[in-house]
Every structure is written in C-alpha cells, then in structure tokens.
Protein backbone atom coordinates (compact mmCIF):
# COMPACT_ATOMS: atom_id res chain seq x y z
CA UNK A 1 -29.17 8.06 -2.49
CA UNK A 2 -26.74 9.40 -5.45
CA UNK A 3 -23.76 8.93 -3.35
CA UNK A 4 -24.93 5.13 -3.11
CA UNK A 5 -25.36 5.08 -6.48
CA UNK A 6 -22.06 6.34 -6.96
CA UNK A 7 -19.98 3.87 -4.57
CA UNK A 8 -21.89 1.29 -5.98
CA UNK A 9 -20.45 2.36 -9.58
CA UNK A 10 -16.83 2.83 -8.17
CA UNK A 11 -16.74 -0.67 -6.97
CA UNK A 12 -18.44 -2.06 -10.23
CA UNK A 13 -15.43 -0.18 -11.96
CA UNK A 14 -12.89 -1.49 -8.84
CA UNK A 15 -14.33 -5.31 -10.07
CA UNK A 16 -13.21 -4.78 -13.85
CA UNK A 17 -10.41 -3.23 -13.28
CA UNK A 18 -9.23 -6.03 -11.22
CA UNK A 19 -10.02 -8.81 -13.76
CA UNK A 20 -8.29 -6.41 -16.44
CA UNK A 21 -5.31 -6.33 -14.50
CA UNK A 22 -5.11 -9.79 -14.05
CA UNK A 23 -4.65 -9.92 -17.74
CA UNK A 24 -1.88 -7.55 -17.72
CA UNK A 25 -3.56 -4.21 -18.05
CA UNK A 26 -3.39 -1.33 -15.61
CA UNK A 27 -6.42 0.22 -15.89
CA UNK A 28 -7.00 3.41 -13.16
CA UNK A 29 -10.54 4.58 -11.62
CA UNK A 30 -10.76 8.24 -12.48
CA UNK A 31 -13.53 11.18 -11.91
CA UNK A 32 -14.95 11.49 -9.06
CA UNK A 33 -17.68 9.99 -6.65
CA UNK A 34 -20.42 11.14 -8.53
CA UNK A 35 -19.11 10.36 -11.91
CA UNK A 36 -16.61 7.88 -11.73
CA UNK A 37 -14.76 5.88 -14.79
CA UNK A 38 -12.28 3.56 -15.43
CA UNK A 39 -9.24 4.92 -17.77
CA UNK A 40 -8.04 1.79 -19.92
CA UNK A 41 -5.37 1.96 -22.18
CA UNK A 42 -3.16 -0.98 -23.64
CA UNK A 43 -0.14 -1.67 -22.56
CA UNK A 44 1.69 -2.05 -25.61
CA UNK A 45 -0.03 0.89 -27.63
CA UNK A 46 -1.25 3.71 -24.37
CA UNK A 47 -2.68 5.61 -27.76
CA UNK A 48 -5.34 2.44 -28.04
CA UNK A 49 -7.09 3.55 -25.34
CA UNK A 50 -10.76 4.64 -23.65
CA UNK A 51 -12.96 5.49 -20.54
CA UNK A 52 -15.11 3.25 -19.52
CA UNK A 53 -18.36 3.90 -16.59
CA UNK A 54 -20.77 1.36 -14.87
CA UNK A 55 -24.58 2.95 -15.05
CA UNK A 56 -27.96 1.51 -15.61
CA UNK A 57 -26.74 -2.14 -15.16
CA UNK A 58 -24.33 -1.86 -17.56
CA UNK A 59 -20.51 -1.25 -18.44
CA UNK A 60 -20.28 1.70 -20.78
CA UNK A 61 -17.86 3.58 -22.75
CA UNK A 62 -18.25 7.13 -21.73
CA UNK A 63 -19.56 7.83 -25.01
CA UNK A 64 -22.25 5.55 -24.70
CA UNK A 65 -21.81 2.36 -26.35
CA UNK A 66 -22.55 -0.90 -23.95
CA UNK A 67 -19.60 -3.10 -23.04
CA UNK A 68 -21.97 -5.66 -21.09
CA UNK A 69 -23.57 -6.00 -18.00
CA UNK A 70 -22.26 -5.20 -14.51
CA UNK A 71 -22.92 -8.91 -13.43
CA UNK A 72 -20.29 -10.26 -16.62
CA UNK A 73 -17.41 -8.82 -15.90
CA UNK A 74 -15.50 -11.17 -17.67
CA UNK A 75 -17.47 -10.29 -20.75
CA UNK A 76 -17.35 -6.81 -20.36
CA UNK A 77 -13.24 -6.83 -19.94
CA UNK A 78 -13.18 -9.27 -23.34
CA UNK A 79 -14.71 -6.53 -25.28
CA UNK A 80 -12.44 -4.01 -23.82
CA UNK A 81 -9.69 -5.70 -25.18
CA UNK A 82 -11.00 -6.81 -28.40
CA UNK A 83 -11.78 -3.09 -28.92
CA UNK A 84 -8.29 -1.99 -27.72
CA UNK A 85 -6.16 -4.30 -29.28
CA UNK A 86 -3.48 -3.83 -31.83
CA UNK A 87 -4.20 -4.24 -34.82
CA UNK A 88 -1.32 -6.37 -37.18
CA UNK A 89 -0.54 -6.17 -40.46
C-alpha cells in the first residue's frame, strides 16, 4: 500500500509538471518512490526557486504550505508561479 501511495504521488507531480512546462518551465520529479517532489525553479531567475510534493489531497511545498488540491492543477501551477516570479522594480 505505500508504494501505491507513492506512484500515485509521482504521477500527481508528473500532471503539474506537465502543465508547468507548457508554460515554459522545466520543472524535474526528484526523491524517490517513497518521497517524491517536484524541483521548480524559474527560468529566468533558477535562484527563485522550490520543491514542491503531492500528499493528503493536496500540492505542497516541502515545507508545508498548501499550493491547492491535486484535482486543480491549473491552480496549483498559478500559485507556483505567482510565488516564483520576479519581482520588478
């Protein structure tokens, strides 16, 4: 049963970081099966960046703050990238 619980986060994280790369990000999964996460950094600044997990029906950043829930993945990548962006002067 963990190693289900395990693919099942690897493909949640596989789902967002498809839709992230389709907005010009190249996100990689990372860890391993039993604690997988997504590195994200952006493109334009690599030191703007995080790790992000999928557990208890949620996206996550590794440090525990919820990005949204595995069924918005949309959402989830929008707050990624507000969180990551650059910021102008």
């Amino acid at each position: 049963m963990e190693t289900d619980t395990a693919i099942s986060a690897t493909e949640q994280l596989v789902q967002l970081r498809a839709e992230l790369e389709r907005r010009g990000w190249a996100p990689e999964v990372r860890g391993t099966k039993q604690m997988p996460y997504l590195n994200v950094a952006n493109p334009a600044d690599p030191g703007l960046n995080g790790m992000v997990t999928a557990r208890h029906d949620h996206y996550r950043w590794t440090w525990g703050p919820e990005l949204g829930p595995l069924d918005d993945v949309p959402g989830a990548a929008d707050a990624i990238l507000t969180l990551l962006r650059e910021v102008g002067p």
